[in-house]
C-alpha atoms as a PDB file:
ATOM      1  CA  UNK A   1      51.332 110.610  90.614  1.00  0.00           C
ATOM      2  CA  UNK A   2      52.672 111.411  87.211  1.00  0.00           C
ATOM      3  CA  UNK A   3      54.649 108.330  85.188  1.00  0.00           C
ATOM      4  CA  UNK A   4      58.091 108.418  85.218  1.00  0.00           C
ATOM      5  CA  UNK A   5      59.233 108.407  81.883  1.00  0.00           C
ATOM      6  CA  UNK A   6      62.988 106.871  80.701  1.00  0.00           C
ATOM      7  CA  UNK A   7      64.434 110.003  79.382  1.00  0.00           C
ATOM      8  CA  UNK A   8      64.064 111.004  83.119  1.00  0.00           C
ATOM      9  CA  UNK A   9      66.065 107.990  84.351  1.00  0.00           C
ATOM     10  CA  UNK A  10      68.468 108.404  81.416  1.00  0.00           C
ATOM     11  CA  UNK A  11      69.373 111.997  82.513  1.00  0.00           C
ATOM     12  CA  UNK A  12      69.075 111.461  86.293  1.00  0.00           C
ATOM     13  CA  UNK A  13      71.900 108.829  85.763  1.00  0.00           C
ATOM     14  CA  UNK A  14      73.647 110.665  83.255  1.00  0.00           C
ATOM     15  CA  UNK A  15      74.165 113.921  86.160  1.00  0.00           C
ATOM     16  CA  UNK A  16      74.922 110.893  88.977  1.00  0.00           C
ATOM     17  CA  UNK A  17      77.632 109.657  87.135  1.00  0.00           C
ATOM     18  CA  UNK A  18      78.932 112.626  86.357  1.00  0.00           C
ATOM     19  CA  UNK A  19      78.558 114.743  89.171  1.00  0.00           C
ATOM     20  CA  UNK A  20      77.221 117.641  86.982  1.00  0.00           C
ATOM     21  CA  UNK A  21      74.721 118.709  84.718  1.00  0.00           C
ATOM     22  CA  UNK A  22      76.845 120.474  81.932  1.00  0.00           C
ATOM     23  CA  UNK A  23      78.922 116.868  81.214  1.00  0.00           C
ATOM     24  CA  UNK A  24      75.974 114.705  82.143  1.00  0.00           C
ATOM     25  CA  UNK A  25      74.115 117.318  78.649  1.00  0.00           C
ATOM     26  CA  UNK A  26      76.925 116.715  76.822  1.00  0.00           C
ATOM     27  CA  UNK A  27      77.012 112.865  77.933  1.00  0.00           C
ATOM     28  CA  UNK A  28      73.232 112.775  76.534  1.00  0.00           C
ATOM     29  CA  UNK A  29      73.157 115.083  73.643  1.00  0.00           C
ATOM     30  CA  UNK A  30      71.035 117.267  74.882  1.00  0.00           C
ATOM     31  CA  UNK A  31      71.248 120.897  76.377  1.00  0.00           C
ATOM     32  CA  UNK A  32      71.983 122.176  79.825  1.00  0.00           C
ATOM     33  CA  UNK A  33      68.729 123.512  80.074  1.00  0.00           C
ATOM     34  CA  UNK A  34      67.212 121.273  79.164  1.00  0.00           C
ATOM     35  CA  UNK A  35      68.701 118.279  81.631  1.00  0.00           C
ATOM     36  CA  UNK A  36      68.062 120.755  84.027  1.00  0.00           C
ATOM     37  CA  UNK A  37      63.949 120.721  83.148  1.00  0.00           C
ATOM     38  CA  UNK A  38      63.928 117.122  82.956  1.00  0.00           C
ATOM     39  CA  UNK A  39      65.565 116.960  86.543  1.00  0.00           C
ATOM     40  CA  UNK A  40      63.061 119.540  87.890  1.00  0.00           C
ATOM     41  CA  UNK A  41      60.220 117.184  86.350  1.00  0.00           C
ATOM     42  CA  UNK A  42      61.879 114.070  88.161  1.00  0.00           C
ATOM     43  CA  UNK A  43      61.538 115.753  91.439  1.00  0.00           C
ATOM     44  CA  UNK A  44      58.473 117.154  91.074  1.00  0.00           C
ATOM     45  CA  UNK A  45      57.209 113.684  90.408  1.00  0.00           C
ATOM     46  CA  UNK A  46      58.517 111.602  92.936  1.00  0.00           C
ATOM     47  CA  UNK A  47      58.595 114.443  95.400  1.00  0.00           C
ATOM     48  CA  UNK A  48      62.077 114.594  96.494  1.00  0.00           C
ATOM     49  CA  UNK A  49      65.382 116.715  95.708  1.00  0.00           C
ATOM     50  CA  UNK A  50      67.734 114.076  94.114  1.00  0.00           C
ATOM     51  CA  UNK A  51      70.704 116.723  94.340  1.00  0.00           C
ATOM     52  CA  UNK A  52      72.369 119.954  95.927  1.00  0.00           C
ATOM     53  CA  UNK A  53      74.466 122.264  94.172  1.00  0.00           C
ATOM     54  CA  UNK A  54      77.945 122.427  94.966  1.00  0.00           C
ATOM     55  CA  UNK A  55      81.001 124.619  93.735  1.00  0.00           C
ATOM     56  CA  UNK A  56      82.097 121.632  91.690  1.00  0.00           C
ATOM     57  CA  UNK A  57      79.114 120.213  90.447  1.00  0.00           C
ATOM     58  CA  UNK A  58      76.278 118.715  92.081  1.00  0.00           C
ATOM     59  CA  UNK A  59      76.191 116.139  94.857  1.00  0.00           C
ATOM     60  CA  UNK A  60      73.288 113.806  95.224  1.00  0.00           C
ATOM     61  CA  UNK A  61      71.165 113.407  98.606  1.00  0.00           C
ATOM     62  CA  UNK A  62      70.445 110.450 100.211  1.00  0.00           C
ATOM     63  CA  UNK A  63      67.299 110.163  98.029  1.00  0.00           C
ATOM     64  CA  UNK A  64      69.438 110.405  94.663  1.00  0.00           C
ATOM     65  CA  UNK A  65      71.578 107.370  95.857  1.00  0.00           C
ATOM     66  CA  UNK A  66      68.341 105.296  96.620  1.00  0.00           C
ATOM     67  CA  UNK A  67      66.892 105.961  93.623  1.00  0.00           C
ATOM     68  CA  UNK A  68      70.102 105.725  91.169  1.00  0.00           C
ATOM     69  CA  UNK A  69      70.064 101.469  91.796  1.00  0.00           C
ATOM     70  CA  UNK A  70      66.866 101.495  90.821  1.00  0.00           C
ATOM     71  CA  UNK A  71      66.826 103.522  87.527  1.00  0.00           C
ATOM     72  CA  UNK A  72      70.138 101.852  86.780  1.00  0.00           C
ATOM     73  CA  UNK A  73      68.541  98.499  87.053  1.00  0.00           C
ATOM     74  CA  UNK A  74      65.324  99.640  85.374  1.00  0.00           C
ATOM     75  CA  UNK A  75      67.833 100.808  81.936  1.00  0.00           C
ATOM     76  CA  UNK A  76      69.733  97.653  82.423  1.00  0.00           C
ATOM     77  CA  UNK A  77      66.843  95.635  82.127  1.00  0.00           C
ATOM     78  CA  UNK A  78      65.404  97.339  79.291  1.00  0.00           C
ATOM     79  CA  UNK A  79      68.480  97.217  77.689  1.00  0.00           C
ATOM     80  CA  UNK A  80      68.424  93.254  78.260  1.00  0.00           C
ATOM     81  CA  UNK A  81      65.124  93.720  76.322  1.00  0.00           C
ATOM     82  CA  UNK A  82      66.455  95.152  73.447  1.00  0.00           C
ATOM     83  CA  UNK A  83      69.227  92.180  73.544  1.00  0.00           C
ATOM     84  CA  UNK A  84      66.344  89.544  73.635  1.00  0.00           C
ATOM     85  CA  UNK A  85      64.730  91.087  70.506  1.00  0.00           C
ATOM     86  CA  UNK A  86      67.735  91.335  68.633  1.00  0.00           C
ATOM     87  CA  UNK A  87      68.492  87.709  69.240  1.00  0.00           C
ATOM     88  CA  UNK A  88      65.233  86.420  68.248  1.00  0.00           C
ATOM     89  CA  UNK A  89      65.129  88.547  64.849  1.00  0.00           C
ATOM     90  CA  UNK A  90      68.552  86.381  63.555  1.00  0.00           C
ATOM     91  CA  UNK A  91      69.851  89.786  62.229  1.00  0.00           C
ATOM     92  CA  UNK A  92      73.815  89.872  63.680  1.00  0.00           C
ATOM     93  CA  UNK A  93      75.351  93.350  62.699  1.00  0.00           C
ATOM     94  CA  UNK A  94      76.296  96.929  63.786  1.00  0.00           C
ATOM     95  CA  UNK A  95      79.571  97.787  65.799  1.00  0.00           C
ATOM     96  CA  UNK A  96      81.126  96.881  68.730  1.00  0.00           C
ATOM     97  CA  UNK A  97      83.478  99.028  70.506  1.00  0.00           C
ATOM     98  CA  UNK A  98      86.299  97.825  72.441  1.00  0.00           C
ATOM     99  CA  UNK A  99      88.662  99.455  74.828  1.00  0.00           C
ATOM    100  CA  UNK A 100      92.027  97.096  75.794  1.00  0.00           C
ATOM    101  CA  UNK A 101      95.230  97.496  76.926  1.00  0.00           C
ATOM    102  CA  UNK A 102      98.838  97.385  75.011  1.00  0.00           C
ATOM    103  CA  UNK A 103      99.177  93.851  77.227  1.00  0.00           C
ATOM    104  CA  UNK A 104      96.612  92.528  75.016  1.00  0.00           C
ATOM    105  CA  UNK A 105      96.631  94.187  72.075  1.00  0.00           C
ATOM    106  CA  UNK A 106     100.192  92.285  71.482  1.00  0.00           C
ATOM    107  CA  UNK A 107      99.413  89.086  72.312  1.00  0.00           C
ATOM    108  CA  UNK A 108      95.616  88.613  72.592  1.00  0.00           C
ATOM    109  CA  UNK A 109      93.938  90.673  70.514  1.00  0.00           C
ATOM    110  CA  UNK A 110      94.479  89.504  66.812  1.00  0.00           C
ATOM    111  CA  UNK A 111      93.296  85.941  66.795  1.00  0.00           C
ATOM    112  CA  UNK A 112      90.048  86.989  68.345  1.00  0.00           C
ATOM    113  CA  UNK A 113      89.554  89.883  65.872  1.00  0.00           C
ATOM    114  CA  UNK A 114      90.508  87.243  63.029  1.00  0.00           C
ATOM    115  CA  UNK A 115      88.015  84.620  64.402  1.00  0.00           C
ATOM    116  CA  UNK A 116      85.329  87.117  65.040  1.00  0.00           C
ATOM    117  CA  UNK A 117      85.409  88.760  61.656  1.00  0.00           C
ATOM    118  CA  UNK A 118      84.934  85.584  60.097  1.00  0.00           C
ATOM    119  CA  UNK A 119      81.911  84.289  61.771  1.00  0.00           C
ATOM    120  CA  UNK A 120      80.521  88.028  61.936  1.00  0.00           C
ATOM    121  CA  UNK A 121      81.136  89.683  58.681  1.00  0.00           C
ATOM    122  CA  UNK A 122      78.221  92.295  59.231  1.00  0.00           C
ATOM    123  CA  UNK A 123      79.448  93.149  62.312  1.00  0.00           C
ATOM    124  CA  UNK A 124      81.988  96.525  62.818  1.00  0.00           C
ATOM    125  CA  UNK A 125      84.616  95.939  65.366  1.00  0.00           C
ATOM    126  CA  UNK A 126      86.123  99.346  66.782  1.00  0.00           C
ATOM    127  CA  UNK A 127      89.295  98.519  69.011  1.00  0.00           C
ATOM    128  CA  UNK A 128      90.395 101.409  71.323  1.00  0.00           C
ATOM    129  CA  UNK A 129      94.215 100.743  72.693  1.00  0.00           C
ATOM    130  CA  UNK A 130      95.056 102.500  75.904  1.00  0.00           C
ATOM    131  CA  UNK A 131      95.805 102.478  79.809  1.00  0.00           C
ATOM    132  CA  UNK A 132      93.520 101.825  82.199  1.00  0.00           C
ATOM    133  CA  UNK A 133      92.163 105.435  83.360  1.00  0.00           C
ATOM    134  CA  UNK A 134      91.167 106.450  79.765  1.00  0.00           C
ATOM    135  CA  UNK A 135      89.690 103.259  78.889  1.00  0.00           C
ATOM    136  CA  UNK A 136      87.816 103.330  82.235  1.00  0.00           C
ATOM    137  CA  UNK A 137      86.522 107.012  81.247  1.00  0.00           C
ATOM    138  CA  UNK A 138      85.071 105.669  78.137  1.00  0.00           C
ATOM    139  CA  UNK A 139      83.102 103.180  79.290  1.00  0.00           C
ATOM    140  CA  UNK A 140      81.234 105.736  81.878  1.00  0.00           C
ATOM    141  CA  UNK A 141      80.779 108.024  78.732  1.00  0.00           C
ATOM    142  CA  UNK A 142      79.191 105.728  76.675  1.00  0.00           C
ATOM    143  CA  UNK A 143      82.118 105.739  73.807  1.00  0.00           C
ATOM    144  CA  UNK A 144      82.914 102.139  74.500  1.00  0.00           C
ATOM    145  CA  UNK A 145      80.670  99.281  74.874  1.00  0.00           C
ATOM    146  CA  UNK A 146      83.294  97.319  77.543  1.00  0.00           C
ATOM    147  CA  UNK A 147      87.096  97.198  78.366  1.00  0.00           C
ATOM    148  CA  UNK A 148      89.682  95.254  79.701  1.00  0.00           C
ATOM    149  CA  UNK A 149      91.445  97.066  82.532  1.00  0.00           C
ATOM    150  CA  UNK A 150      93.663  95.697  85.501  1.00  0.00           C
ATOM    151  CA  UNK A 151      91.727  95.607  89.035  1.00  0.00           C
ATOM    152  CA  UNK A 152      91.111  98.897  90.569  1.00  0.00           C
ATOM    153  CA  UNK A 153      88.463 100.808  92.837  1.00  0.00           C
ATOM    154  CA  UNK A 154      85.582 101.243  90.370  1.00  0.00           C
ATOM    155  CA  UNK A 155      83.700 104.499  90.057  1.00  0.00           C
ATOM    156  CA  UNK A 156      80.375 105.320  89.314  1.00  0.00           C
ATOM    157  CA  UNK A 157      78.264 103.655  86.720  1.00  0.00           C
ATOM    158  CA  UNK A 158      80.116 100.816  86.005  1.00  0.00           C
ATOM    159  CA  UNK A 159      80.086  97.254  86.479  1.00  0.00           C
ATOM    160  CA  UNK A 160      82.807  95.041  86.562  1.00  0.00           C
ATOM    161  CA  UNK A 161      83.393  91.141  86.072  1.00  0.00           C
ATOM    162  CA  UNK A 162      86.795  89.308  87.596  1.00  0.00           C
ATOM    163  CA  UNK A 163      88.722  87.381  84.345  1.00  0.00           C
ATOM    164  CA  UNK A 164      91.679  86.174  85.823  1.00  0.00           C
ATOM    165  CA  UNK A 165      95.292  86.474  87.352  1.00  0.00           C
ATOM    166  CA  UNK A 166      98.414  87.533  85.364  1.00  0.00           C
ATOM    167  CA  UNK A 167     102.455  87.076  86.419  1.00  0.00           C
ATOM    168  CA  UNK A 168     104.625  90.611  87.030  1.00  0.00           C
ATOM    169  CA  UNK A 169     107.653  90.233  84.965  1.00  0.00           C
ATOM    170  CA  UNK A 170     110.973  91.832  85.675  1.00  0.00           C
ATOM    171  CA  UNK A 171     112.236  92.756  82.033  1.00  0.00           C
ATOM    172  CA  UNK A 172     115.762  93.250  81.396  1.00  0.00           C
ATOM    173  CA  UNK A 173     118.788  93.730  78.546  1.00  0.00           C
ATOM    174  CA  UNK A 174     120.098  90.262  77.768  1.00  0.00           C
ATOM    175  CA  UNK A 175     123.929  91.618  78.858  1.00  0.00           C
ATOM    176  CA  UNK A 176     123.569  90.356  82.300  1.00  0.00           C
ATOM    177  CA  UNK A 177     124.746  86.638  83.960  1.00  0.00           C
ATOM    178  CA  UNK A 178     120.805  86.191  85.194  1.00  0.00           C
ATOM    179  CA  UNK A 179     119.204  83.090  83.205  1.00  0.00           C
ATOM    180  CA  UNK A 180     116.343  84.069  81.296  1.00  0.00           C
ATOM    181  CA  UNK A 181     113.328  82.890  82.462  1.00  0.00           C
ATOM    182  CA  UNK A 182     114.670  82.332  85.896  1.00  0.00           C
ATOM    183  CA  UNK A 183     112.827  83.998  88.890  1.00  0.00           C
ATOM    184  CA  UNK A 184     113.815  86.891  90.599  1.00  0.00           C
ATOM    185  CA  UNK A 185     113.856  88.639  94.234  1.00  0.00           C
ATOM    186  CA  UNK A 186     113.687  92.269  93.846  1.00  0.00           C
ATOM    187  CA  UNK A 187     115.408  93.218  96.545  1.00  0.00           C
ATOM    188  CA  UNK A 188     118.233  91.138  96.155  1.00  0.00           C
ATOM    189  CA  UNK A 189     119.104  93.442  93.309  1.00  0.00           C
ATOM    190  CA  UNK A 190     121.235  96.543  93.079  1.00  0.00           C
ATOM    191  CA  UNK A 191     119.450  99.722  92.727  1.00  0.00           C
ATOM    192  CA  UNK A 192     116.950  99.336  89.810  1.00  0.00           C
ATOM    193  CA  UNK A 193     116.449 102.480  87.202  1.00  0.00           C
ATOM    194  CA  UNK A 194     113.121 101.458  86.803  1.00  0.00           C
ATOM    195  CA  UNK A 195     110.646 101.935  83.403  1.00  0.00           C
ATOM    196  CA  UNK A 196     106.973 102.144  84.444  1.00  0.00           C
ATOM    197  CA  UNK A 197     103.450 103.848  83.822  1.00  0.00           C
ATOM    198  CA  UNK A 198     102.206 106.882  85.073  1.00  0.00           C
ATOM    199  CA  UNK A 199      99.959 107.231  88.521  1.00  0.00           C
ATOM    200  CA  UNK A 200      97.071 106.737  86.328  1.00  0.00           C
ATOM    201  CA  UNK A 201      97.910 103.497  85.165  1.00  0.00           C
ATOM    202  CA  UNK A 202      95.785 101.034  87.388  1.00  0.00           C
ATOM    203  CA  UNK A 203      98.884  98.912  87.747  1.00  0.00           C
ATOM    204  CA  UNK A 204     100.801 101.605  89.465  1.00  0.00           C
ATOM    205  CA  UNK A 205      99.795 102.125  92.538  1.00  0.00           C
ATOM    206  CA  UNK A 206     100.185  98.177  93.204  1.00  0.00           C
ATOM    207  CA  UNK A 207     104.033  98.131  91.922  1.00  0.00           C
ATOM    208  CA  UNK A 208     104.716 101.231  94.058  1.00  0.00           C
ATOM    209  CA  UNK A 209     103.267  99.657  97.027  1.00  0.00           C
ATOM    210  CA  UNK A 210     105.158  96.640  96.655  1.00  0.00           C
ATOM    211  CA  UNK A 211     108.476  98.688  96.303  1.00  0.00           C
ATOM    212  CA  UNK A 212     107.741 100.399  99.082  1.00  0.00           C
ATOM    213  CA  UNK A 213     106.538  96.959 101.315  1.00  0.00           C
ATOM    214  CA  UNK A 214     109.448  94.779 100.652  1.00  0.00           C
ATOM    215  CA  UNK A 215     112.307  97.641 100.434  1.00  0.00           C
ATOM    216  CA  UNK A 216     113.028  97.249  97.006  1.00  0.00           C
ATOM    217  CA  UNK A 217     115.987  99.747  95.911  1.00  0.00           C
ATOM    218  CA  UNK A 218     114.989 101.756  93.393  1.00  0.00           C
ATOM    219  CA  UNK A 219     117.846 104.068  91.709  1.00  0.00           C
ATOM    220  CA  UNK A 220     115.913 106.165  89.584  1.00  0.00           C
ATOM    221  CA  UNK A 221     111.938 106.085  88.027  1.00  0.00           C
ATOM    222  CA  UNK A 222     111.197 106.686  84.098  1.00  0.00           C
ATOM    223  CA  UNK A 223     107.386 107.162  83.668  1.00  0.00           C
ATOM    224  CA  UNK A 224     106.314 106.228  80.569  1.00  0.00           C
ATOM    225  CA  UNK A 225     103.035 105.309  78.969  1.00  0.00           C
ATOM    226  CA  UNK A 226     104.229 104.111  75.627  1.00  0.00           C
ATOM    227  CA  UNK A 227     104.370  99.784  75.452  1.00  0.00           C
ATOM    228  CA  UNK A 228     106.384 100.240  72.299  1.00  0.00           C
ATOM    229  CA  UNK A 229     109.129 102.338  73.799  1.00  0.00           C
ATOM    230  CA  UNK A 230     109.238 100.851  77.171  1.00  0.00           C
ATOM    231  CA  UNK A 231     110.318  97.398  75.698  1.00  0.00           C
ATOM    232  CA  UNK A 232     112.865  99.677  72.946  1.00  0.00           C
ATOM    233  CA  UNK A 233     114.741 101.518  76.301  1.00  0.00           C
ATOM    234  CA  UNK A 234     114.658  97.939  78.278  1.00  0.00           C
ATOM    235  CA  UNK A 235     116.654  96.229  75.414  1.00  0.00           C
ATOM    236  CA  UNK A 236     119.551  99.109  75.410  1.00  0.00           C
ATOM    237  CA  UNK A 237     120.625  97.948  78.614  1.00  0.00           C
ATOM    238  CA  UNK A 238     120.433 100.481  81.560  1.00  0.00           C
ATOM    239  CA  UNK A 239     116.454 100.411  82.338  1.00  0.00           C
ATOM    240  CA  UNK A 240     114.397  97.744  83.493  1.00  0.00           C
ATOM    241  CA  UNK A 241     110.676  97.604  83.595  1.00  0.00           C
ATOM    242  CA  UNK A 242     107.957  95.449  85.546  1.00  0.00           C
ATOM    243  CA  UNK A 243     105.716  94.035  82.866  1.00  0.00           C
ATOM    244  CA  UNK A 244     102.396  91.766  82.625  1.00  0.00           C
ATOM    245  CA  UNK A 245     103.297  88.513  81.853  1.00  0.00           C
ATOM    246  CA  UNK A 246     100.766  88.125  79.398  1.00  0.00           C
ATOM    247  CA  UNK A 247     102.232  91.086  77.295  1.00  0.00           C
ATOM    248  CA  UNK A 248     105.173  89.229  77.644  1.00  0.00           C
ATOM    249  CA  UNK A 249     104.907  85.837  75.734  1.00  0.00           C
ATOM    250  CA  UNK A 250     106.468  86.925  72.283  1.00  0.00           C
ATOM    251  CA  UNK A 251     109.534  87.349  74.027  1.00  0.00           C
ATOM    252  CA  UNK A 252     109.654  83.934  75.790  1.00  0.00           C
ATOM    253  CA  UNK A 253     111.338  82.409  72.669  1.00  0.00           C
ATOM    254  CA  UNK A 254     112.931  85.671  71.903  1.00  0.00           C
ATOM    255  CA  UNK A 255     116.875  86.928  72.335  1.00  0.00           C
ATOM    256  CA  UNK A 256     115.647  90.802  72.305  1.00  0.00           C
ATOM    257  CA  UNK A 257     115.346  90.841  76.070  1.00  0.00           C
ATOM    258  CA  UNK A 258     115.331  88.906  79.397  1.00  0.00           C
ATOM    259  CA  UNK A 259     112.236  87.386  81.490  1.00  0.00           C
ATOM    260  CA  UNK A 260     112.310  86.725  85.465  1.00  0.00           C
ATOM    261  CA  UNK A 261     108.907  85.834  86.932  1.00  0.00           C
ATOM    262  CA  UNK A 262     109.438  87.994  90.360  1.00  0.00           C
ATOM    263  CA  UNK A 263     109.220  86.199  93.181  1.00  0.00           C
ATOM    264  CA  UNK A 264     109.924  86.103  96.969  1.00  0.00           C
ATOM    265  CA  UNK A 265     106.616  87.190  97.201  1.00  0.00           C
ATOM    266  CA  UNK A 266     105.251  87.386  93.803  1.00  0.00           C
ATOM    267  CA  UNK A 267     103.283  89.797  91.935  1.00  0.00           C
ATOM    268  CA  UNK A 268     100.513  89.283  89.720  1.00  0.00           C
ATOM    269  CA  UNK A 269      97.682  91.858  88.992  1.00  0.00           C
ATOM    270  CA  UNK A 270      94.133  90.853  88.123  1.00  0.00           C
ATOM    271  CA  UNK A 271      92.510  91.379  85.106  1.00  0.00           C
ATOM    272  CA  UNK A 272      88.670  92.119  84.900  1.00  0.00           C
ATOM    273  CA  UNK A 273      86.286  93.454  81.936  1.00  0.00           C
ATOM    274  CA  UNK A 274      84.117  96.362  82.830  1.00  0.00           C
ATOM    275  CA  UNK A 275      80.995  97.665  81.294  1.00  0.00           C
ATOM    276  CA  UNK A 276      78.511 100.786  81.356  1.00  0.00           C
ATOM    277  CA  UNK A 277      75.633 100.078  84.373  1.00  0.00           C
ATOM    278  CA  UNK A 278      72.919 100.842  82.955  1.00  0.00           C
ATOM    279  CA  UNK A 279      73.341  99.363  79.767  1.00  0.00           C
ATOM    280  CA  UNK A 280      73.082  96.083  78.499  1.00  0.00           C
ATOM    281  CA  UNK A 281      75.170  94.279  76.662  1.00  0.00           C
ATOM    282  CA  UNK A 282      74.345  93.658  72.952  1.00  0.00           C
ATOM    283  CA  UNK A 283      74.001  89.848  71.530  1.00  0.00           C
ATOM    284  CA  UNK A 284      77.333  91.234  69.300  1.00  0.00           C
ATOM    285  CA  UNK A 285      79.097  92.370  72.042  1.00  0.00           C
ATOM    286  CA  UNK A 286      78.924  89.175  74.424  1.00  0.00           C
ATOM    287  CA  UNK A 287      79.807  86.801  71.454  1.00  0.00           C
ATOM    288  CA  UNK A 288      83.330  89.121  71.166  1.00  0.00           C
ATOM    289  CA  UNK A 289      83.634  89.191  74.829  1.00  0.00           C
ATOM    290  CA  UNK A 290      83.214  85.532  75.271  1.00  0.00           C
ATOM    291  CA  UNK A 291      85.477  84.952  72.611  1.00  0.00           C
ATOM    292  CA  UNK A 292      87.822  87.708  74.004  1.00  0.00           C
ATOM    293  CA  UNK A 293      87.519  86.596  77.834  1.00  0.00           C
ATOM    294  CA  UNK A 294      88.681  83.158  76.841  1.00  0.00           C
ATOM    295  CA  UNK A 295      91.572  84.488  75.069  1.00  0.00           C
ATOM    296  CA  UNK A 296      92.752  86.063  77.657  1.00  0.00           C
ATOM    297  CA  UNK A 297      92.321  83.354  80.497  1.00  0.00           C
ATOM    298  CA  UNK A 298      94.472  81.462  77.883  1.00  0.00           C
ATOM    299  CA  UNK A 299      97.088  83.814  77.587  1.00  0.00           C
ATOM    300  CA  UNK A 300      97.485  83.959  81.678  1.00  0.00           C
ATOM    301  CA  UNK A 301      97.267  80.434  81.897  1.00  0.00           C
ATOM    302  CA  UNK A 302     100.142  79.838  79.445  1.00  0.00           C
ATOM    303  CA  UNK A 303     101.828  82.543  81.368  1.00  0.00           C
ATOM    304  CA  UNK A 304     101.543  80.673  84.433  1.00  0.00           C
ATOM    305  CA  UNK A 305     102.953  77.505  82.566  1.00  0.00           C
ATOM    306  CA  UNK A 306     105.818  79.241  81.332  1.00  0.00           C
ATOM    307  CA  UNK A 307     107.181  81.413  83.792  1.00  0.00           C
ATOM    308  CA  UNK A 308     106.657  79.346  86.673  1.00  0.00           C
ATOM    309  CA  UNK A 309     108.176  76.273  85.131  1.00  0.00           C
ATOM    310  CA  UNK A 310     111.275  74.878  86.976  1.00  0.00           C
ATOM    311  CA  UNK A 311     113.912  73.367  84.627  1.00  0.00           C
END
């Protein structure tokens, strides 16, 4: 039998995780054509269609899912290669790109970015601020090395690693009697005109089902995917939002707006940090997420401190 060779594996994963040859060229750089020849050659070696056309794209057989773990493992591992040769060589630099949310890029991010420049100073950080859909995107493609994205169903070619639990904050004007800081029952409330993220937001579908478990009254919904904004129409008084806690702590000590940990049940969403499959992770890139990860533990632990505190 002829030898596999890695561009093969490359493209093969390339059309898997994208469920079509066109993106899976543009993915790689390369031309349709000639994805499509390398895909012909895979098949032709190991003697087996890895795909069948469909109106939308292509759809792998039963073949093409066997053989995707393995050539995902096999570029992992030679990524990991790569890794152990940069390590030994002593030479730290290039870029790393990172994808987080507005949660973190308020509270989180700049003390990490500060420490990290300092120790690295040959080393490029690239920080990509958005929700969790496009930031999820980017990772498949290749445009960001990891991100930091709430818990969700993951697709194709990614893998993901659990960091921790985060408080859901009711945020309010400061005009009402409520103490700040003081927990709240949603559905002990009037009709809320509530401030929250679009279906794509991987928060969203979580919030919405708890509305819709514990009979929350909801007056009116404002989607909006702007952090900045959200917190600007929450301190004019008629709009509320539901908020990460660890976006939250400026505002602990602050008079702009109120702060009830919700309660009776609560809700929390989980944070985790997801990366390409079948790439490794460069020595650059774990010392930033190590330093990141911690961060953010940190941040939800003082959360937890803080909003759960009795007085």
């Amino acid at each position: 039998m002829k030898h596999v060779k890695l561009q093969h594996l490359r493209f093969f994963v390339a059309i898997y995780e994208e469920r079509s040859i066109t993106a899976a060229a543009k993915r790689v750089h390369a031309t349709q054509s000639g994805v499509s020849m390398q895909l012909r050659y895979l098949e032709d070696i190991l003697g087996v269609k890895l795909f069948e056309r469909a109106s939308t794209g292509v759809i792998p057989t039963k073949a093409g899912d066997r053989i995707y773990w393995r050539a995902a493992r096999i570029l992992l591992e030679l990524g990991g290669l790569e890794r152990d040769v940069e390590a030994q060589t002593g030479k730290l630099h290039g870029i790393v790109r990172v994808g987080i949310m507005p949660t973190f890029s308020r509270s989180v991010l700049a003390p990490v970015l500060e420490r990290f420049s300092k120790s690295n100073e040959y080393v490029e950080v690239k920080v990509t601020e958005g929700y969790s859909s496009f930031l999820t995107q980017r990772v498949i493609e290749g445009t960001l090395d990891f991100a930091v994205v709430p818990s969700d169903i993951m697709p194709d070619g990614l893998r993901s690693n659990y960091l921790d639990t985060d408080i859901e904050i009711l945020a309010t004007a400061t005009n009402t009697d409520r103490k700040h800081l003081e927990p709240i029952a949603l559905s002990n409330l009037e009709p809320l005109k509530l401030v929250l993220p679009g279906p794509e937001n991987a928060r969203r579908p979580k919030i919405d089902a708890y509305l819709s478990q514990y009979n929350i009254p909801v007056h009116s919904i404002m989607e909006l995917d702007s952090m900045m904004s959200t917190l600007d129409i929450i301190g004019k008084g008629e709009w509320v939002s539901i908020l990460p806690g660890c976006l939250c702590l400026p505002d602990i000590e602050s008079s702009r707006i109120k702060l009830h940990p919700i309660a009776m049940p609560a809700m929390t969403v989980d944070y985790i940090l997801i990366e390409p499959a079948t790439k490794s992770t460069s020595v650059i890139a774990q010392m930033f997420i190590d330093d990141f990860s911690a961060a953010i533990r940190e941040a939800c632990e003082t959360g937890r401190q803080k909003f759960q505190r009795t007085d």
